[in-house]
PDB file of N, CA and C in Angstrom:
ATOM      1  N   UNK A   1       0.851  -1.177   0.000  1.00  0.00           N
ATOM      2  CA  UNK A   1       0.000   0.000   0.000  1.00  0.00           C
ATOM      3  C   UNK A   1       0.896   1.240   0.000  1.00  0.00           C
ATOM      4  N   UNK A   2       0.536   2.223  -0.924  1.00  0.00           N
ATOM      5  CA  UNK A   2       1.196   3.738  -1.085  1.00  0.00           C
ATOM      6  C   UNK A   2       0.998   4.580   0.608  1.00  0.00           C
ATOM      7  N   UNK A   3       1.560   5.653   0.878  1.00  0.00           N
ATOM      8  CA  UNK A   3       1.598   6.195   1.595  1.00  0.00           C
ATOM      9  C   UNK A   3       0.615   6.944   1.509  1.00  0.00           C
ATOM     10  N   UNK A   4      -0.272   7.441   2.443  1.00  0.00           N
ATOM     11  CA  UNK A   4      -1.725   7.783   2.723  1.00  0.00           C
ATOM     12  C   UNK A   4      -1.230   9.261   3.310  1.00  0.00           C
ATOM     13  N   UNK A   5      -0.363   9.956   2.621  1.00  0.00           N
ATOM     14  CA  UNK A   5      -0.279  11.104   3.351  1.00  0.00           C
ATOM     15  C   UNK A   5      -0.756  12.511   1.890  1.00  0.00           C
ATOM     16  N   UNK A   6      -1.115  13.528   2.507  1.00  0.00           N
ATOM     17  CA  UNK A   6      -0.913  14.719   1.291  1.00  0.00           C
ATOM     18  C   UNK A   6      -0.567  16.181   2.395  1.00  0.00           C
ATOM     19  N   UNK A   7      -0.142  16.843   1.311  1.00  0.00           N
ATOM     20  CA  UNK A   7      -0.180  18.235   2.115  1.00  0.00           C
ATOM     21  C   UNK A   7      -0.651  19.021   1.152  1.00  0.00           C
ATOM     22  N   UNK A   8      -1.381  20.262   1.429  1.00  0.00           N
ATOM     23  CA  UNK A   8      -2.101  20.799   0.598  1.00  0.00           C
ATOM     24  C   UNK A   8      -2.073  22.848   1.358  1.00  0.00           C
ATOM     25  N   UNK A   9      -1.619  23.100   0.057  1.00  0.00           N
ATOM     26  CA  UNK A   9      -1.946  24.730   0.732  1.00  0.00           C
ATOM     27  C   UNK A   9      -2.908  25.496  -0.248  1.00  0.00           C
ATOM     28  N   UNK A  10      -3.417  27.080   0.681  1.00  0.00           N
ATOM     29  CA  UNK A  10      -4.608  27.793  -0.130  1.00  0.00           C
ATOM     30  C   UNK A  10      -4.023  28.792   0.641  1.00  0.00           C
ATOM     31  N   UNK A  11      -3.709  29.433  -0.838  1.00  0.00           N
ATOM     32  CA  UNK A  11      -3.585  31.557  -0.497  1.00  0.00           C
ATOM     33  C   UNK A  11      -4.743  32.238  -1.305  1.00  0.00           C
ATOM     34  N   UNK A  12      -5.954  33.136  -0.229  1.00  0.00           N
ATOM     35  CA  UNK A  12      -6.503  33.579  -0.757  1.00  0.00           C
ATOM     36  C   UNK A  12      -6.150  35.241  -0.235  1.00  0.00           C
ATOM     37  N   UNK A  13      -7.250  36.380  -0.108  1.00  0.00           N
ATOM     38  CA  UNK A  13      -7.115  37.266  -0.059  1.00  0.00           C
ATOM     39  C   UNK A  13      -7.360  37.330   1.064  1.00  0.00           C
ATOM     40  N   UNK A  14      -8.222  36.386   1.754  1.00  0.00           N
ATOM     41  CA  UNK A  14      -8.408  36.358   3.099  1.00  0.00           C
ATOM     42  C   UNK A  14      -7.559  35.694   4.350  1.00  0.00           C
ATOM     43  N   UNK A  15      -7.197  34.386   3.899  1.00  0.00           N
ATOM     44  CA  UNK A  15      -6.305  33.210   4.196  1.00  0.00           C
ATOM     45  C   UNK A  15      -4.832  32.770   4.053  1.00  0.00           C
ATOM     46  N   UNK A  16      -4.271  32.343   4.576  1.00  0.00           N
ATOM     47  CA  UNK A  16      -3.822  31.601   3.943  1.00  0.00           C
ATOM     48  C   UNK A  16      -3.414  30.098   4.979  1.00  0.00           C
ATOM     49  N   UNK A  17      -3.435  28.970   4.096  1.00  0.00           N
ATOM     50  CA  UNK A  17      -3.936  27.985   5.101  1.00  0.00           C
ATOM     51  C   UNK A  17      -2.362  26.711   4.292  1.00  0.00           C
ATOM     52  N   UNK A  18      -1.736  26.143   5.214  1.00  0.00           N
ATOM     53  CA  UNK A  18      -1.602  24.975   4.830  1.00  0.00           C
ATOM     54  C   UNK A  18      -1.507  23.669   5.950  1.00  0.00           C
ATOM     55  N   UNK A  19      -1.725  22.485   5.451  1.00  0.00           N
ATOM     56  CA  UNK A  19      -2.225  21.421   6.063  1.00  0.00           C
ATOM     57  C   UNK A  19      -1.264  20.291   5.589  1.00  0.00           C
ATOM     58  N   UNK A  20      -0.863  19.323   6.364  1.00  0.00           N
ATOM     59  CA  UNK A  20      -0.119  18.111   6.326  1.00  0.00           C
ATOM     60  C   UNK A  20      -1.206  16.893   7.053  1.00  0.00           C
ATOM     61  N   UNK A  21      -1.546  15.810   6.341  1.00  0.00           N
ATOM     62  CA  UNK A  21      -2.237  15.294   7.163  1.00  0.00           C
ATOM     63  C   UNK A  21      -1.190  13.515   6.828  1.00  0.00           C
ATOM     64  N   UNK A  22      -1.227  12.719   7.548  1.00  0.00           N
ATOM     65  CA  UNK A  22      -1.040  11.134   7.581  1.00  0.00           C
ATOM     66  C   UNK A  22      -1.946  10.408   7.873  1.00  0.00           C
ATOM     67  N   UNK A  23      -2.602   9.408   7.122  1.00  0.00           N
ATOM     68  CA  UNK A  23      -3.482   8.715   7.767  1.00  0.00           C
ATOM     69  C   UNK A  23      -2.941   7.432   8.258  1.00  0.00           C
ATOM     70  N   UNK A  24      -1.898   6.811   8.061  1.00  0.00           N
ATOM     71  CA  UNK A  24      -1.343   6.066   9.017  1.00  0.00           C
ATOM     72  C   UNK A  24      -0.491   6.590  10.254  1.00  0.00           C
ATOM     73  N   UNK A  25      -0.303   7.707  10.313  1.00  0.00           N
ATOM     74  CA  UNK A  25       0.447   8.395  11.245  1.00  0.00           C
ATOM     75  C   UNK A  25      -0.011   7.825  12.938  1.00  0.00           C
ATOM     76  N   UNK A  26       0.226   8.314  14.122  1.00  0.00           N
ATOM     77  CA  UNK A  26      -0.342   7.692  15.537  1.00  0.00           C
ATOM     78  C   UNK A  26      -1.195   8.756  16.407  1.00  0.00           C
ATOM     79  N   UNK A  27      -1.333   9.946  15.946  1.00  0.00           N
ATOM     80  CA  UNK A  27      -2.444  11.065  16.358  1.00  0.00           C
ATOM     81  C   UNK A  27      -1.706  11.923  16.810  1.00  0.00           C
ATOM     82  N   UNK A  28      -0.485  12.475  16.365  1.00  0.00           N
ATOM     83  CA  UNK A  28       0.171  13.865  16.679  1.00  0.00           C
ATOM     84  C   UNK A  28      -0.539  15.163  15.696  1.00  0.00           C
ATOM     85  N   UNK A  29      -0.723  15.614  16.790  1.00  0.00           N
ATOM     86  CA  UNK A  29      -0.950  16.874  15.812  1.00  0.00           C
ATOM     87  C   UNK A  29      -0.241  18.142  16.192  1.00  0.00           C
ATOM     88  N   UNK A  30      -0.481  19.467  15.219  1.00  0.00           N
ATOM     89  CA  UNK A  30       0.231  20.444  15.505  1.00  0.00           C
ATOM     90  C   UNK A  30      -0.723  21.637  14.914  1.00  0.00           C
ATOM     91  N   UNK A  31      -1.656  22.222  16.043  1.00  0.00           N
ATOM     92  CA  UNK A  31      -2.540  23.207  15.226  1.00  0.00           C
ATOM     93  C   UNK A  31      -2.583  24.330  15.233  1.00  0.00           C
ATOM     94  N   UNK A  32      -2.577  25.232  14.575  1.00  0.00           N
ATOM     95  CA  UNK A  32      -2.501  26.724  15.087  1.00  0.00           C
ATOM     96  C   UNK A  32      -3.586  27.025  13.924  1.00  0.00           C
ATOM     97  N   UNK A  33      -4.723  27.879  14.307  1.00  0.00           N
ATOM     98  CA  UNK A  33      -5.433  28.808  13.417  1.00  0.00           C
ATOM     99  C   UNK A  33      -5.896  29.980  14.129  1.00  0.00           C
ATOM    100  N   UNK A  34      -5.707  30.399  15.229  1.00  0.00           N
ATOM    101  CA  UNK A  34      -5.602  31.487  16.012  1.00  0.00           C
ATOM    102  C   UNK A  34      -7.400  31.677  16.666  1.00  0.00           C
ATOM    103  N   UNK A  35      -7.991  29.971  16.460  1.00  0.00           N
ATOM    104  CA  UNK A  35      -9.177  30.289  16.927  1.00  0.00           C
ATOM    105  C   UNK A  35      -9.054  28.622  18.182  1.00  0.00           C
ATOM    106  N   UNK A  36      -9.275  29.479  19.584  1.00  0.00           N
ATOM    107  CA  UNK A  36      -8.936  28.049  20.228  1.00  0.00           C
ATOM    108  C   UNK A  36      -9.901  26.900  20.238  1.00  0.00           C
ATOM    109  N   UNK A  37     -11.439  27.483  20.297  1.00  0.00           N
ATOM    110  CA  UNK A  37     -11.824  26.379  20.117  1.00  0.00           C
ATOM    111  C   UNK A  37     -11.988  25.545  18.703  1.00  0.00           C
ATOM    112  N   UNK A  38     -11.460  26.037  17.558  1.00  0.00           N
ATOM    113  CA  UNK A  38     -11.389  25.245  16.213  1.00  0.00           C
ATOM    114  C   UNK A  38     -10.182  24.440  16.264  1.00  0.00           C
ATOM    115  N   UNK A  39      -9.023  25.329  16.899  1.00  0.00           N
ATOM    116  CA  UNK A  39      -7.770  23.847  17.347  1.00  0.00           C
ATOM    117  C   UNK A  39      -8.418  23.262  18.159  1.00  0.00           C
ATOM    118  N   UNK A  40      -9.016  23.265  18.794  1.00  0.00           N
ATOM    119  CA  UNK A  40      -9.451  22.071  19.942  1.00  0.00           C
ATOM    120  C   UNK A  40      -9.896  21.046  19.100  1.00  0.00           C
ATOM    121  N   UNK A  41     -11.236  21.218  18.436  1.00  0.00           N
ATOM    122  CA  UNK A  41     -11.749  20.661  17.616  1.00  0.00           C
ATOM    123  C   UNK A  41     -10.598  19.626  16.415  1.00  0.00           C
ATOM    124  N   UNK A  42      -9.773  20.359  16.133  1.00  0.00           N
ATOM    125  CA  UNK A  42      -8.802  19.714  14.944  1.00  0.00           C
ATOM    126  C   UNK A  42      -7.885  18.596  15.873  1.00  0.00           C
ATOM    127  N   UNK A  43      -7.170  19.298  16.417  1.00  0.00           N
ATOM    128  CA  UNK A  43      -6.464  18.360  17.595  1.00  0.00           C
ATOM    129  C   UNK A  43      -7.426  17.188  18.035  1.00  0.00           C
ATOM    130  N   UNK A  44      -8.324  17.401  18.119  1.00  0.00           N
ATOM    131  CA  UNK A  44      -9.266  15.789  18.829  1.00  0.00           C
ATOM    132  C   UNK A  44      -9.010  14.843  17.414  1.00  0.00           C
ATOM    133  N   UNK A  45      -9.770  15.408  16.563  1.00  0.00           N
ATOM    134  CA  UNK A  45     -10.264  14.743  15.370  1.00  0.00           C
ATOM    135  C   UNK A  45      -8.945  13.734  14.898  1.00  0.00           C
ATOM    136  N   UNK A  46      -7.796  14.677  15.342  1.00  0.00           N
ATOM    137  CA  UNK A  46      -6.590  13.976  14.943  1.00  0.00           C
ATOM    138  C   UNK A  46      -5.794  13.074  15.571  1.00  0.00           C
ATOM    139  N   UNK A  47      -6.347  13.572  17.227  1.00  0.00           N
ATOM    140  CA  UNK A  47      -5.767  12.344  17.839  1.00  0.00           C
ATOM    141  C   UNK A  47      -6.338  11.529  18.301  1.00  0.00           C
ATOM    142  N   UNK A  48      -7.859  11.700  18.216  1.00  0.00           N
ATOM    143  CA  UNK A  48      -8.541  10.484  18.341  1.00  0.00           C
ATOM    144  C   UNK A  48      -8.689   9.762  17.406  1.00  0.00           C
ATOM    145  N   UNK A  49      -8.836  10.101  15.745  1.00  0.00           N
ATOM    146  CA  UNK A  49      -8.581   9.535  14.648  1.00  0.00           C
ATOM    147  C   UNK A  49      -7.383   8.668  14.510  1.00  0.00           C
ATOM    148  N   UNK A  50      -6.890   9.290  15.231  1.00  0.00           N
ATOM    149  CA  UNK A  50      -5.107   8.283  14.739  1.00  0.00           C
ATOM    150  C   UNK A  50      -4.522   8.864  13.931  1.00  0.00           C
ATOM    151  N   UNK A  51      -4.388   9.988  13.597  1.00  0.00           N
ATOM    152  CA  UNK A  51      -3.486  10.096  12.657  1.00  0.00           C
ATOM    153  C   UNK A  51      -3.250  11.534  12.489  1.00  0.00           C
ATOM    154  N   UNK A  52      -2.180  11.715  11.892  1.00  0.00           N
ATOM    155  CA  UNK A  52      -1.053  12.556  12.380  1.00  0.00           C
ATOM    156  C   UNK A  52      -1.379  14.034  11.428  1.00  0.00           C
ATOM    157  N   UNK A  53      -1.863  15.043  11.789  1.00  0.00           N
ATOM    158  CA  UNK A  53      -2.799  16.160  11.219  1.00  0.00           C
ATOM    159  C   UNK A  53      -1.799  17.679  11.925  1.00  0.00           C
ATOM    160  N   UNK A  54      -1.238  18.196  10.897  1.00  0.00           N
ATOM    161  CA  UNK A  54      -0.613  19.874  10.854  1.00  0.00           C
ATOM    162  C   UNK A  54      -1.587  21.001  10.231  1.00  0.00           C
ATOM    163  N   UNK A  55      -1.704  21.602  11.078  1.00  0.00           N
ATOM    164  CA  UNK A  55      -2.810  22.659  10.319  1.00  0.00           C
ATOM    165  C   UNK A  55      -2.295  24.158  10.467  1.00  0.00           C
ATOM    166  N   UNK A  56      -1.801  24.638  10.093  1.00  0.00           N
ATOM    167  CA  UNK A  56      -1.126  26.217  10.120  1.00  0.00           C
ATOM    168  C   UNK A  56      -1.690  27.041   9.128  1.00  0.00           C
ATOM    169  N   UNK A  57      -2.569  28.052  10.141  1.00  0.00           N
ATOM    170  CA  UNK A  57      -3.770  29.291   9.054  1.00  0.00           C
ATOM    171  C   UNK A  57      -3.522  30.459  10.278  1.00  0.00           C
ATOM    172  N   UNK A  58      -3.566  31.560   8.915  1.00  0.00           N
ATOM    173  CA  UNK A  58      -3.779  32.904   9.020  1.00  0.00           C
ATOM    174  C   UNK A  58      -4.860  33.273   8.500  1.00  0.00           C
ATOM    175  N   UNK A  59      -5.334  34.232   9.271  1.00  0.00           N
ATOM    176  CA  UNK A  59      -7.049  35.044   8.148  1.00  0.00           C
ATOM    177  C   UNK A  59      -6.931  36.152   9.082  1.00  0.00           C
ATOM    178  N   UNK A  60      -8.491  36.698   8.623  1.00  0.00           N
ATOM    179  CA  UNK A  60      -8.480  37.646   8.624  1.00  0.00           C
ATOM    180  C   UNK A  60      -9.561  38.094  10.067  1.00  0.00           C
ATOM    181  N   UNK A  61      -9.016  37.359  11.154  1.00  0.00           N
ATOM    182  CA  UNK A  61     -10.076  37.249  12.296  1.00  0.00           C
ATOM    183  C   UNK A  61     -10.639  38.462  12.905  1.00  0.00           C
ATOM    184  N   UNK A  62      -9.727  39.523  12.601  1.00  0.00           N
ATOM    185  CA  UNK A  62     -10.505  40.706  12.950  1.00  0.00           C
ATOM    186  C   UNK A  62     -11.552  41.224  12.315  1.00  0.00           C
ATOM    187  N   UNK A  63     -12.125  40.671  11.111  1.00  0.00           N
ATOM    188  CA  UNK A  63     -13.560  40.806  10.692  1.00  0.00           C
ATOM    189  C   UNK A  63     -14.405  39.505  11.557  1.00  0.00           C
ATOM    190  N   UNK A  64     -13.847  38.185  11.065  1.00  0.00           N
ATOM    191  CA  UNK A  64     -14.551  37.069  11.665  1.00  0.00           C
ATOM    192  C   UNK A  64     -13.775  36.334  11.947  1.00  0.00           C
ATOM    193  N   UNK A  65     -14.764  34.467  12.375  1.00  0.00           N
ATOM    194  CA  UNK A  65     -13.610  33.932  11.987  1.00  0.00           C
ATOM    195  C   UNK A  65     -14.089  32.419  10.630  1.00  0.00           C
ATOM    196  N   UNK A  66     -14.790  33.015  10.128  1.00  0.00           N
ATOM    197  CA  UNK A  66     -16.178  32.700   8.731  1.00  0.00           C
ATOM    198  C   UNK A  66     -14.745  32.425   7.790  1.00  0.00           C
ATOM    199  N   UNK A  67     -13.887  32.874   7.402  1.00  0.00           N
ATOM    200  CA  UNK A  67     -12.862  32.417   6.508  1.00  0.00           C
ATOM    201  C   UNK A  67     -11.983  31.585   6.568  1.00  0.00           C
ATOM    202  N   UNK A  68     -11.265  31.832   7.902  1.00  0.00           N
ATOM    203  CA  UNK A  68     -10.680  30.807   8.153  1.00  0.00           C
ATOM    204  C   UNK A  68     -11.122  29.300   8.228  1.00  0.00           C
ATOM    205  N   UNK A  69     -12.593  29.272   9.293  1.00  0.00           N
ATOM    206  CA  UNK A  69     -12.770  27.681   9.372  1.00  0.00           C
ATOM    207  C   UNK A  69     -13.420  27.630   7.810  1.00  0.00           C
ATOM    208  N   UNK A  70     -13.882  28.376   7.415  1.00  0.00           N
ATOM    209  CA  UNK A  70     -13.964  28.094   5.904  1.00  0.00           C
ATOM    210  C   UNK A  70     -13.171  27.223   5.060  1.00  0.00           C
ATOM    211  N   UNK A  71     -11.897  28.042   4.894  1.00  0.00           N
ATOM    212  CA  UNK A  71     -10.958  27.377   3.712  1.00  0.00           C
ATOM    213  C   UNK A  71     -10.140  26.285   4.486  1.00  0.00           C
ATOM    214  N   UNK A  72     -10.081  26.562   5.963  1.00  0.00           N
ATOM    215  CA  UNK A  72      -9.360  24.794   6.672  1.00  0.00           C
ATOM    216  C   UNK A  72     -10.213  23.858   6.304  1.00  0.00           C
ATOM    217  N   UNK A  73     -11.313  24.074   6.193  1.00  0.00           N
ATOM    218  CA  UNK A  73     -12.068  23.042   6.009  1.00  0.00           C
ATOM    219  C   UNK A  73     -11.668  22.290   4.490  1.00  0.00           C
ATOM    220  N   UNK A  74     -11.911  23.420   3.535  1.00  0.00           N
ATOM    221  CA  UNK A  74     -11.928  22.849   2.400  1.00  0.00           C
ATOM    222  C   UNK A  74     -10.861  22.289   2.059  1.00  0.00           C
ATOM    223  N   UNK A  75      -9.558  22.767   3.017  1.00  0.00           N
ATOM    224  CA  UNK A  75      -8.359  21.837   2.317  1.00  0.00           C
ATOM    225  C   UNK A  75      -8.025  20.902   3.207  1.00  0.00           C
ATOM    226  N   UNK A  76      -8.253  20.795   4.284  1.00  0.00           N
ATOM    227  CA  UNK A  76      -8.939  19.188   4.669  1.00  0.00           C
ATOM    228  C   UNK A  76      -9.699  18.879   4.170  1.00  0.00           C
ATOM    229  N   UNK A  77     -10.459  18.774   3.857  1.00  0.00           N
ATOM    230  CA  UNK A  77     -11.626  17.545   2.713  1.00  0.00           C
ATOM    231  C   UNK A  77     -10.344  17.592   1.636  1.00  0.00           C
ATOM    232  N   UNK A  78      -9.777  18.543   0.598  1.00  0.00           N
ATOM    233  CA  UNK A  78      -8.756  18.102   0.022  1.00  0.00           C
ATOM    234  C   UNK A  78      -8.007  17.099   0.247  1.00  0.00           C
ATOM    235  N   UNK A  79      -7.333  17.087   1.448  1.00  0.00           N
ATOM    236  CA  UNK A  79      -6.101  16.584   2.091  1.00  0.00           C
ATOM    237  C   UNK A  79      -6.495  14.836   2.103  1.00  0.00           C
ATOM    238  N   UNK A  80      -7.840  15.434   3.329  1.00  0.00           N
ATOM    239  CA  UNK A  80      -8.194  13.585   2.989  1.00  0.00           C
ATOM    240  C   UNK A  80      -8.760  13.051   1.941  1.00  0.00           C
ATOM    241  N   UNK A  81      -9.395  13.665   0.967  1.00  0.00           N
ATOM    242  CA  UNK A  81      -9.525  12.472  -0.428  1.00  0.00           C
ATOM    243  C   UNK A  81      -7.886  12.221  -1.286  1.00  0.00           C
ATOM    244  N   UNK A  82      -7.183  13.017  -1.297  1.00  0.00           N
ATOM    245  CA  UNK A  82      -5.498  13.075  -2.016  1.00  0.00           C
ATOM    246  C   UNK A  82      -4.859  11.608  -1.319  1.00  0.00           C
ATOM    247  N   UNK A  83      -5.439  12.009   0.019  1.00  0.00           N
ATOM    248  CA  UNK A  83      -4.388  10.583   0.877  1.00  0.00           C
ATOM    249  C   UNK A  83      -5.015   9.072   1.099  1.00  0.00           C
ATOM    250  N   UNK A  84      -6.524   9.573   0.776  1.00  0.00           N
ATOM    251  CA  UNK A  84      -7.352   8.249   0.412  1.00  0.00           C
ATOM    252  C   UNK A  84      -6.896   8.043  -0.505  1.00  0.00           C
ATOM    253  N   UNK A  85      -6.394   8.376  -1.860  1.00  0.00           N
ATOM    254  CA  UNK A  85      -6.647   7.851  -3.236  1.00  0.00           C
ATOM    255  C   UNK A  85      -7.434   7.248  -3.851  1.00  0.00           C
ATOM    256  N   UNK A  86      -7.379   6.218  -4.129  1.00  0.00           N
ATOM    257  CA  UNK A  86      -8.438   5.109  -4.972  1.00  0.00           C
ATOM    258  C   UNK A  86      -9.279   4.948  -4.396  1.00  0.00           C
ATOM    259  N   UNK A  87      -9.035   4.782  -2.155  1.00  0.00           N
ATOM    260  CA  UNK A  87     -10.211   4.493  -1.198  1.00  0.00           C
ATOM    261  C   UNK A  87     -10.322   2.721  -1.354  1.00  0.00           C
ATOM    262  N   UNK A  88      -8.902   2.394  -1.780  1.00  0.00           N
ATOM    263  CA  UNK A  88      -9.268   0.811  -1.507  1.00  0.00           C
ATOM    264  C   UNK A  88      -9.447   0.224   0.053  1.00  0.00           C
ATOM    265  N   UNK A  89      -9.998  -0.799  -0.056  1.00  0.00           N
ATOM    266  CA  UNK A  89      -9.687  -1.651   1.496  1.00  0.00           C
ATOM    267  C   UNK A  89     -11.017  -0.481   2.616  1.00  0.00           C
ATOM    268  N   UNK A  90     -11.499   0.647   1.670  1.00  0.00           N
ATOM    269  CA  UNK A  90     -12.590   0.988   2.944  1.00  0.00           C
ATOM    270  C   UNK A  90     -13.847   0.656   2.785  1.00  0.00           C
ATOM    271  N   UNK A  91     -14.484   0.208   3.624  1.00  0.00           N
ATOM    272  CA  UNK A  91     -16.003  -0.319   3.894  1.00  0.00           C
ATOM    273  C   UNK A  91     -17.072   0.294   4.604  1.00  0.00           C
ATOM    274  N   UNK A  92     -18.400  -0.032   4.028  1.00  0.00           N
ATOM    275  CA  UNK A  92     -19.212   1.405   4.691  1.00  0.00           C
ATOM    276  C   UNK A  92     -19.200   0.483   6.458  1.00  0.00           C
ATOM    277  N   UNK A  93     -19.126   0.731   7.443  1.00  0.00           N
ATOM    278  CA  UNK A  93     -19.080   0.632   8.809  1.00  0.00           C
ATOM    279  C   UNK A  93     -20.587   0.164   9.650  1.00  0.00           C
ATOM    280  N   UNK A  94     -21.532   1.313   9.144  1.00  0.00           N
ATOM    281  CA  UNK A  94     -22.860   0.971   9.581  1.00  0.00           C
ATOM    282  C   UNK A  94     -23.675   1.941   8.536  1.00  0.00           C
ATOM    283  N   UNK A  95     -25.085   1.502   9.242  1.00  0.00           N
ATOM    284  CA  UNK A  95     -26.035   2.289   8.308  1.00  0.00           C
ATOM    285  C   UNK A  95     -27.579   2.502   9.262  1.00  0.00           C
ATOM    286  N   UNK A  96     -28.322   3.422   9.118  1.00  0.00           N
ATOM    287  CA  UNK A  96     -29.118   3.420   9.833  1.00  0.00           C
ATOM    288  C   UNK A  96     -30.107   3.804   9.662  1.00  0.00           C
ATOM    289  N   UNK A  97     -31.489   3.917   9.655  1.00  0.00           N
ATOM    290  CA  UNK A  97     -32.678   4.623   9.621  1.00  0.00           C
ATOM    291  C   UNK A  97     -33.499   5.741  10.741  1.00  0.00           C
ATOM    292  N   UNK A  98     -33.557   6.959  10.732  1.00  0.00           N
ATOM    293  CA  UNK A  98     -34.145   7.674  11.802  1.00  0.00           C
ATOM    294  C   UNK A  98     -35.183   8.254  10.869  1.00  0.00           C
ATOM    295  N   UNK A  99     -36.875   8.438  11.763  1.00  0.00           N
ATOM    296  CA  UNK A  99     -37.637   8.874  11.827  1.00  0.00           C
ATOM    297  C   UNK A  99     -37.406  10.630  11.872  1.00  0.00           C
TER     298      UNK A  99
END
C-alpha cells in the first residue's frame, strides 16, 4: 500500500492555510489557526482519529472567523480524499434509519 499522506496549501485574499495530514500516522498533531476552540476541535479529530494532522492558518479574524474555518475546512476535505486515493480496502461501517 502507497503512503496515505498529502499536504495541501490555499492563499486567498483572506487566508492563507496549509495542512499536512497522515493517515497512518499515531495522532500527533500540531494546530494553530488562532481560533482556540477550532484547534481544539482539529487536535481531537486527529488524535482520536489516529493520525497525524498539521494545520497552520492565518485570516483575517478581525472581521470574523467565517474564513478561516472556511478554507481549513476545504483543504482538509482536500487533504483527505489526495491521501485516500483510490479508497481501496474501505467499507461502509454501519447504516441506519431515523424517523
Amino acid at each position: 500500500m502507497s503512503a496515505r499522506i498529502a499536504r495541501r496549501e490555499r492563499n486567498t485574499a483572506e487566508t492563507s492555510i496549509e495542512i499536512d495530514i497522515n493517515l497512518d500516522g499515531s495522532g500527533k498533531t500540531d494546530i494553530s489557526t488562532g481560533l482556540p476552540f477550532f484547534d481544539h476541535m482539529l487536535d481531537q479529530l486527529g488524535r482520536h482519529g489516529g493520525f497525524d494532522l498539521t494545520v497552520q492558518a492565518t485570516g483575517d479574524l478581525h472581521i470574523d472567523s467565517h474564513h478561516t474555518v472556511e478554507d481549513v475546512s476545504i483543504v482538509l476535505g482536500e487533504c483527505f480524499a489526495e491521501a485516500l486515493g483510490d479508497k481501496a480496502g474501505i467499507r461502509r461501517f454501519a447504516s441506519g434509519r431515523y424517523p
